[in-house]
Protein backbone atom coordinates (compact mmCIF):
# COMPACT_ATOMS: atom_id res chain seq x y z
CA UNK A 1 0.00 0.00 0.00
CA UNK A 2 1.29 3.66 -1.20
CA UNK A 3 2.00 5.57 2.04
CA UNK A 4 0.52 9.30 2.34
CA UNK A 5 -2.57 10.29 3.89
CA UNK A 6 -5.67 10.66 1.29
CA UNK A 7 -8.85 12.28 2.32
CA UNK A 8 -12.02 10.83 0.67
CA UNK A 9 -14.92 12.39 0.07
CA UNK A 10 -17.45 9.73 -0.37
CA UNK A 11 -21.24 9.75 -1.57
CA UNK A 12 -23.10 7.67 1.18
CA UNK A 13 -26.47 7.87 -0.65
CA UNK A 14 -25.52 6.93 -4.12
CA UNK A 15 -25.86 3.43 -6.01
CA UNK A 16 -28.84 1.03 -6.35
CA UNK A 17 -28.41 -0.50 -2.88
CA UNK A 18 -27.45 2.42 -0.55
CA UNK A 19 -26.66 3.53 2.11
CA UNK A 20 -26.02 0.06 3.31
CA UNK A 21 -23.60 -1.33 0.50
CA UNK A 22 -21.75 2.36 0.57
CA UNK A 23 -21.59 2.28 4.20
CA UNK A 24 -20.05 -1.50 4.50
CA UNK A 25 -17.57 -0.70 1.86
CA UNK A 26 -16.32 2.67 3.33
CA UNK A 27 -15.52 0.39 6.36
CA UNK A 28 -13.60 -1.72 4.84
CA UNK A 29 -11.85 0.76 3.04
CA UNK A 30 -11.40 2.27 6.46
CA UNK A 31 -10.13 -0.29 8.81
CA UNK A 32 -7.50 -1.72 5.74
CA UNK A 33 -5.66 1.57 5.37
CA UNK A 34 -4.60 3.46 8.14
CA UNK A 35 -3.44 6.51 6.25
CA UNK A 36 -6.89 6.63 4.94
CA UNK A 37 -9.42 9.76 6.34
CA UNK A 38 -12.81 9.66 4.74
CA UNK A 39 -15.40 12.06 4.81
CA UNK A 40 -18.82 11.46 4.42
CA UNK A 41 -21.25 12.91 2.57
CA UNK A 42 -24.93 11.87 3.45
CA UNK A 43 -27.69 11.86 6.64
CA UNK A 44 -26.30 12.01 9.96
CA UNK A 45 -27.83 8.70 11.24
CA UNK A 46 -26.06 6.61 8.32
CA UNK A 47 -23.13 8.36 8.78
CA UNK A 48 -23.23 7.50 12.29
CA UNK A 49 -24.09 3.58 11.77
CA UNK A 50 -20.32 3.22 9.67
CA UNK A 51 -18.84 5.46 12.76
CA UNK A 52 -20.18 3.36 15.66
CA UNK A 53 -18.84 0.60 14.28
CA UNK A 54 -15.39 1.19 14.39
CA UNK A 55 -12.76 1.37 17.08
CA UNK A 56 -11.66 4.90 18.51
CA UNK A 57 -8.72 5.25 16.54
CA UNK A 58 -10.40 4.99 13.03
CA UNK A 59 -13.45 7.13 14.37
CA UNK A 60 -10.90 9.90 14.32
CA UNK A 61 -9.99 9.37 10.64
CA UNK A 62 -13.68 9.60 9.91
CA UNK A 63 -15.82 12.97 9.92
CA UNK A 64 -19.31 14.19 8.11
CA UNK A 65 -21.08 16.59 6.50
CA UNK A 66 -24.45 16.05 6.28
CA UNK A 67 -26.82 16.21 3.37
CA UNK A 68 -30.19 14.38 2.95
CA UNK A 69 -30.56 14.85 -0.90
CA UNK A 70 -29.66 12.15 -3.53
CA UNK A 71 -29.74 12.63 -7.38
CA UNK A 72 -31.59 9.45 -8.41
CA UNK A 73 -30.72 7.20 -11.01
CA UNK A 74 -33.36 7.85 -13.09
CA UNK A 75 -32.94 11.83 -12.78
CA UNK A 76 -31.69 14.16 -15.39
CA UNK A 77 -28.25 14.56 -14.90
CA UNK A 78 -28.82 18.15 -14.25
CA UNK A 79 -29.99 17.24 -11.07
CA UNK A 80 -26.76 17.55 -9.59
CA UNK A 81 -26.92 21.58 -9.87
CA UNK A 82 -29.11 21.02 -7.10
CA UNK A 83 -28.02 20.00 -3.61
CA UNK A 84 -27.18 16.65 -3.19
CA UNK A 85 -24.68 14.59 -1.63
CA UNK A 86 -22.46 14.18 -5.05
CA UNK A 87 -22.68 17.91 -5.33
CA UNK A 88 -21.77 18.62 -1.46
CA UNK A 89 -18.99 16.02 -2.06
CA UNK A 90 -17.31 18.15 -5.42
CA UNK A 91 -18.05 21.36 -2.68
CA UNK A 92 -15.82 19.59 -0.16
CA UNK A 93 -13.02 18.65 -2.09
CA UNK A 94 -13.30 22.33 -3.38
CA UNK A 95 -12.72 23.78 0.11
CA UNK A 96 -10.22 21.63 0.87
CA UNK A 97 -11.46 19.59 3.11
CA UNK A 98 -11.49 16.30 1.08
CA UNK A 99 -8.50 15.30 -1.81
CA UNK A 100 -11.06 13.13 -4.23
CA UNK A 101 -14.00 11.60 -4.32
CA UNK A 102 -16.51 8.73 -4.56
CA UNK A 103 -19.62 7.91 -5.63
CA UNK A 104 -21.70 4.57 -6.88
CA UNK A 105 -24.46 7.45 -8.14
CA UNK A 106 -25.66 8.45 -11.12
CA UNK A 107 -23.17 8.85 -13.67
CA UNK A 108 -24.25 11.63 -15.32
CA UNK A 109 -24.94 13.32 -12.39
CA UNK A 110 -20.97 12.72 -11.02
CA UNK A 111 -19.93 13.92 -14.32
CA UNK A 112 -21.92 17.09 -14.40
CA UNK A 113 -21.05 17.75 -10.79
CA UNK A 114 -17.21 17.27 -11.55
CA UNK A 115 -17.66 19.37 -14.37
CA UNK A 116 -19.96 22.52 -12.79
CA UNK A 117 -17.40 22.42 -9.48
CA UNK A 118 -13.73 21.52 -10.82
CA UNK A 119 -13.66 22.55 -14.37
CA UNK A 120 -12.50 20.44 -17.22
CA UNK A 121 -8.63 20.57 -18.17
CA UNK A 122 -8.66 23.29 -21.23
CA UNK A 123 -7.31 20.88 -23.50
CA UNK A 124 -10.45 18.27 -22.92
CA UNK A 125 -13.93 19.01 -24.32
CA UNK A 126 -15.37 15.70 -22.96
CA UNK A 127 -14.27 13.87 -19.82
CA UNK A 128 -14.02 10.09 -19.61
CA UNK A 129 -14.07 7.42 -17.55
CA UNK A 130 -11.49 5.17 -17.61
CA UNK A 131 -11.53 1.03 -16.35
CA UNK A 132 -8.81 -1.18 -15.77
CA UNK A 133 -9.35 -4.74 -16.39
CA UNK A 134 -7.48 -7.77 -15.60
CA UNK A 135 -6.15 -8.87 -18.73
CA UNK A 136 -4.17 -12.62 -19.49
CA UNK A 137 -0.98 -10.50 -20.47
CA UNK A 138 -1.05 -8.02 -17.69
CA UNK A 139 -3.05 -4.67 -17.21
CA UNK A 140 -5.65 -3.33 -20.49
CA UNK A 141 -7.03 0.41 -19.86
CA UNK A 142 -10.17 0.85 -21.47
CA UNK A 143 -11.89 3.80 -22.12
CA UNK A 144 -14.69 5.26 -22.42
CA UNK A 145 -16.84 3.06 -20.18
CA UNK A 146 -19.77 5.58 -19.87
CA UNK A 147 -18.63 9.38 -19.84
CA UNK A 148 -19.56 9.88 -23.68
CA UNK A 149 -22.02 7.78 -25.17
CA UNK A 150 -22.00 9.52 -28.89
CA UNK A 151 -19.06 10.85 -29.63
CA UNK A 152 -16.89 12.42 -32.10
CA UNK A 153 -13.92 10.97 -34.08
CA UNK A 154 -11.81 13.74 -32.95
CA UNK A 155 -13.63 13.19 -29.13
CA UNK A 156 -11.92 9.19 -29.52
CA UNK A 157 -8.42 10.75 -30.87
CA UNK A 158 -8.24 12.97 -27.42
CA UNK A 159 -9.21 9.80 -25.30
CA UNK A 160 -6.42 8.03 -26.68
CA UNK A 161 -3.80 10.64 -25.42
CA UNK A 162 -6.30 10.65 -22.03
CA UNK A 163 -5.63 6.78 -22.14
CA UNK A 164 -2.20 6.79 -23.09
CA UNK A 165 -1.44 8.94 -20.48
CA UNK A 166 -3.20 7.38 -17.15
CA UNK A 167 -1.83 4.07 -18.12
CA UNK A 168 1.82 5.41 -18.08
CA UNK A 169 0.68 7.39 -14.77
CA UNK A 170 -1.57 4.84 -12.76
CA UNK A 171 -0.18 1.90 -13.82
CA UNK A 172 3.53 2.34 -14.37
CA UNK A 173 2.89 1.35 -18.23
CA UNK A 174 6.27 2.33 -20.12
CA UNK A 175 5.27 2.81 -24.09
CA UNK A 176 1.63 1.98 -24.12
CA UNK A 177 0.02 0.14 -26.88
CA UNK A 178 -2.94 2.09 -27.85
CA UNK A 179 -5.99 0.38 -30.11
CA UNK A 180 -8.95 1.53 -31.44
CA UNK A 181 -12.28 -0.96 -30.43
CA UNK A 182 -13.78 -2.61 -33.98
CA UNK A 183 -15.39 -5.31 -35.15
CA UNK A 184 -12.00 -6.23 -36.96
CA UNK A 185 -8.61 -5.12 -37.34
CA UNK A 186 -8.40 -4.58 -40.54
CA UNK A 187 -8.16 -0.70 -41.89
CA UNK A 188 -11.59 -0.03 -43.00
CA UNK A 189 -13.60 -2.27 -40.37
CA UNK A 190 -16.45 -1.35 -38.04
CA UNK A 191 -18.90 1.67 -38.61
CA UNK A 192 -18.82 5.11 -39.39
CA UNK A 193 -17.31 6.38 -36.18
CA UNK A 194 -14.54 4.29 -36.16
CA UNK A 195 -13.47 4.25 -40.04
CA UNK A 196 -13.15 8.16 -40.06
CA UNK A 197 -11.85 7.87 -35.74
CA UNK A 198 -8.87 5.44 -37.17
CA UNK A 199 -7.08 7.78 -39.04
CA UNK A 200 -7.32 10.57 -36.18
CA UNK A 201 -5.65 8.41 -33.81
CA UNK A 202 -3.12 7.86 -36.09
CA UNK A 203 -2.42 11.30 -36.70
CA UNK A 204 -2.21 12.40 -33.21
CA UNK A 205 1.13 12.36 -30.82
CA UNK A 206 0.69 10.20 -27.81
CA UNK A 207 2.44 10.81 -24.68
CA UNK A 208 5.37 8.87 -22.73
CA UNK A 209 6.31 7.44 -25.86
CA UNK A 210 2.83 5.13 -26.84
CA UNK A 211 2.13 4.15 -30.09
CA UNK A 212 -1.11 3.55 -32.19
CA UNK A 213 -0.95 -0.17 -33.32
CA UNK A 214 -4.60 0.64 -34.70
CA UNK A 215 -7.95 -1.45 -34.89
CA UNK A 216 -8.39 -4.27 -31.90
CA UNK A 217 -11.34 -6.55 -31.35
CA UNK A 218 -13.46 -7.37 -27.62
CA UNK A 219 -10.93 -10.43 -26.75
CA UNK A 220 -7.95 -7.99 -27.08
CA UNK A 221 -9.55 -6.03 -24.22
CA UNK A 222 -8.89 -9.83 -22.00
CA UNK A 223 -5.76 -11.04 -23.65
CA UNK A 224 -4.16 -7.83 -23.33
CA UNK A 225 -1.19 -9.28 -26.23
CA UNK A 226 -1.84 -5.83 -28.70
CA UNK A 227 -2.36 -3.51 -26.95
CA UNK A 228 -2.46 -1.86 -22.57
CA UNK A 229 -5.17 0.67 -24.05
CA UNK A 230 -8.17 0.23 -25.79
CA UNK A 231 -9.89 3.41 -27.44
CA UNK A 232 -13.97 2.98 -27.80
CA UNK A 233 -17.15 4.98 -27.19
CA UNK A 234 -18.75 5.38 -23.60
CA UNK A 235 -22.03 3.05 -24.63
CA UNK A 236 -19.83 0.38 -26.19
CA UNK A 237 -17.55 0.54 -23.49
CA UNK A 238 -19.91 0.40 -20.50
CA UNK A 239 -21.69 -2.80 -22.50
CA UNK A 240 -18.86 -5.18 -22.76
CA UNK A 241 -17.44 -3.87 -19.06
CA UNK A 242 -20.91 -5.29 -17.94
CA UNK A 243 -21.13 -8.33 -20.24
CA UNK A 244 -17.28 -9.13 -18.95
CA UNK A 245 -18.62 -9.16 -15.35
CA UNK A 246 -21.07 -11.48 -16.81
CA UNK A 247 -18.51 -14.45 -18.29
CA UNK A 248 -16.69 -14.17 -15.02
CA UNK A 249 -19.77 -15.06 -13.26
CA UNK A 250 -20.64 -17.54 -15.66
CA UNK A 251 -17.52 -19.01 -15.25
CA UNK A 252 -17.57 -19.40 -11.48
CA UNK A 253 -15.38 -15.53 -10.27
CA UNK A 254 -13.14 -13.40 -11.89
CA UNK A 255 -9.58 -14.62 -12.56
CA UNK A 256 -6.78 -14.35 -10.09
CA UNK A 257 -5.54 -11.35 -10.79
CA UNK A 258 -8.71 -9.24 -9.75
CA UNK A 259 -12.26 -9.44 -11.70
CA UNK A 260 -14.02 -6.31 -14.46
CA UNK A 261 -13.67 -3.15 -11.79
CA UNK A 262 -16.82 -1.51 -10.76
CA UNK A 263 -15.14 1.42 -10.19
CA UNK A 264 -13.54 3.98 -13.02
CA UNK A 265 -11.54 7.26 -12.89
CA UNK A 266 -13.37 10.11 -14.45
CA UNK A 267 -10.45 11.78 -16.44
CA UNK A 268 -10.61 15.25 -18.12
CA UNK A 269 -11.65 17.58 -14.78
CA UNK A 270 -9.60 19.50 -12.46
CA UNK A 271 -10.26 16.88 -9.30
CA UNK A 272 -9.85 13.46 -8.55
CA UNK A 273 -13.07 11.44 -8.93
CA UNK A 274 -13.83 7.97 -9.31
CA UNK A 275 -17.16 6.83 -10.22
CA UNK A 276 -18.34 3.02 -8.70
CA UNK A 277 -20.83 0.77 -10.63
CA UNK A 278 -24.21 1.60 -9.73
CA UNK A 279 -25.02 -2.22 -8.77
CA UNK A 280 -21.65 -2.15 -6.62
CA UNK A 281 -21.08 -4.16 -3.79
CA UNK A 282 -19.29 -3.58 -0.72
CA UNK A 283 -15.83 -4.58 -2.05
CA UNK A 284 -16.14 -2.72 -4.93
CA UNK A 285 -17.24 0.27 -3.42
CA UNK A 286 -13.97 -0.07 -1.04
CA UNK A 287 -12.11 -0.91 -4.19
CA UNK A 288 -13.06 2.39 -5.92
CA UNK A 289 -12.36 3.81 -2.76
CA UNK A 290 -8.75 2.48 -2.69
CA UNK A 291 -8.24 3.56 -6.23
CA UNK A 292 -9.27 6.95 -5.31
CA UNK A 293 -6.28 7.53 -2.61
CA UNK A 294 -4.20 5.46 -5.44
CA UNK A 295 -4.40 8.37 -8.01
CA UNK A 296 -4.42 10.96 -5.11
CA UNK A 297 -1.09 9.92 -3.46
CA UNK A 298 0.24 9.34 -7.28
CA UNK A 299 -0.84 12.66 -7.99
CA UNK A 300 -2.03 11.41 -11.07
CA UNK A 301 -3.90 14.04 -11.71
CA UNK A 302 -1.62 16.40 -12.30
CA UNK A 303 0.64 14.38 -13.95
CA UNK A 304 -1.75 13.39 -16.54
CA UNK A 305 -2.78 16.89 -17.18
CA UNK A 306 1.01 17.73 -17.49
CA UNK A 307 1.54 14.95 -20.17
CA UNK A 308 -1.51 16.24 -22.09
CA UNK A 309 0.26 19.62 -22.29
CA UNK A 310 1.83 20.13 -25.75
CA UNK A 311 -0.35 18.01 -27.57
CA UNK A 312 -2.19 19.54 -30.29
CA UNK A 313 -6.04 19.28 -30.05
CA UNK A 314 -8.33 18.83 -33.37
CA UNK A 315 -10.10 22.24 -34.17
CA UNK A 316 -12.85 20.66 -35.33
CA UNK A 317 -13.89 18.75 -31.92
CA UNK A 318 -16.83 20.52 -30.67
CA UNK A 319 -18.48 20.42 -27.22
CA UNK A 320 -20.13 17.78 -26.62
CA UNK A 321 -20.66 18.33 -22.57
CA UNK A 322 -24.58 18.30 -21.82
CA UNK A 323 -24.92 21.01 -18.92
């Protein structure tokens, strides 16, 4: 475990099965890292549950602000200009008394609320969120998992530099192997988006020395053999995440490395978020948790946003951020 003290922020009333799930994985989270501080973002009296339960020394890690208002997951995203607890927790990272965040909510919702309080990097019209799967060969970042669901070619050409970038940061990568996700590798394959997207990646300089190997297909993204990042659109992304977690359950658990995440890095704001599978469970939520103080202590962050600098963005890519 990194050493440093991280201070999470973290959304008790988001995901399909909270408080409860939220509130057994922030103890977990708790009582395995004792540089960990969390703040929690929710009512008092489920705040207080997780706090009763643990011993005097990891009470004093733990503090609260409370807020009784959740954005659901059937609201409009804009939901989160309201108050909530996802909102309160960007607020609180804002004033300093939190370093990132977490939250199984509404997607949208986080995103908006990451966006309206932190800002997106100048350089990035539309944030992502980023996975990191288990593959046979060792680590495959895949992005976009659910940030942007209809994108641009020139939106995919800036993920791959976002993707590029967090693999050489978060996971030590050295030369990643970007890919672009098709229905076959062969120049020309797949549909609209990704014949004219193809070309854009290729054109565009990639940071700490990755290269483009071009199109991939869905196994790639488990054998891991062509490339440690694969380029595709938010709703494609967030399918086969899901339809991953399903084969591992068919096949009896994930493999020993680790199983799909339910947690992914939002990448393109001015903060540190993390965003946990709405059907999260209590290990996942502690997981996203953990991977929150991971890029916090990392300052990956910054880092990221550092290697972006420099690197030319298409004129043409519009914004596509829904405020």
């Amino acid at each position: 475990m990194e050493p440093g003290t991280a201070r999470i922020a973290v959304d008790l009333l988001g995901g399909d099965d909270a408080p409860a799930v939220v509130v057994d994985g922030a103890l977990r989270a708790v009582r395995a890292d004792p540089d960990l501080h969390l703040l929690l973002v929710g009512p008092t009296e489920v705040a207080g549950g997780l706090i009763d339960a643990l011993d005097p020394a990891q009470r004093a890690r733990v503090a609260v602000r409370p807020v009784r208002t959740a954005v659901g997951m059937a609201d409009h995203p804009t939901a989160a200009r309201e108050h909530s607890t996802v909102r309160a927790a960007v607020h609180a990272v804002r004033e300093g008394l939190a370093d990132a965040l977490v939250s199984a909510g509404s997607t949208g919702a986080t995103v908006t609320a990451a966006v309206l309080g932190f800002g997106r990097w100048s350089d990035v019209r539309r944030p992502a969120l980023v996975a990191t799967l288990p593959a046979v060969a060792g680590p495959v970042v895949l992005l976009d998992v659910g940030g942007a669901l209809e994108p641009r070619p020139a939106t995919l050409a800036r993920h791959a530099v976002l993707g590029a970038a967090y693999a050489a940061v978060a996971h030590g990568v050295a030369e990643p192997r970007v890919g672009l996700l098709s229905v076959g590798t062969e120049a020309g394959k797949g549909d609209w988006l990704r014949r004219a997207a193809d070309p854009a990646l290729a054109a565009v300089p990639l940071p700490g020395g990755a290269r483009y190997v071009g199109l991939v297909e869905g196994y790639d993204v488990s054998l891991g053999v062509r490339a440690d990042v694969v380029v595709t659109d938010g709703f494609t992304g967030n399918v086969l995440l899901k339809a991953i977690e399903g084969a591992y359950a068919m096949a009896g658990g994930p493999p020993a490395g680790g199983g799909a995440p339910r947690a992914a890095a939002l990448l393109g704001v001015a903060g540190t978020v993390v965003v946990c599978h709405g059907a999260a469970r209590p290990d996942d939520v502690a997981s996203g948790i953990a991977l929150a103080a991971h890029l916090w202590r990392r300052g990956a962050t910054e880092l990221i946003s550092g290697l972006l600098d420099g690197i030319p963005q298409d004129s043409a890519h519009g914004n596509e951020v829904v405020q």
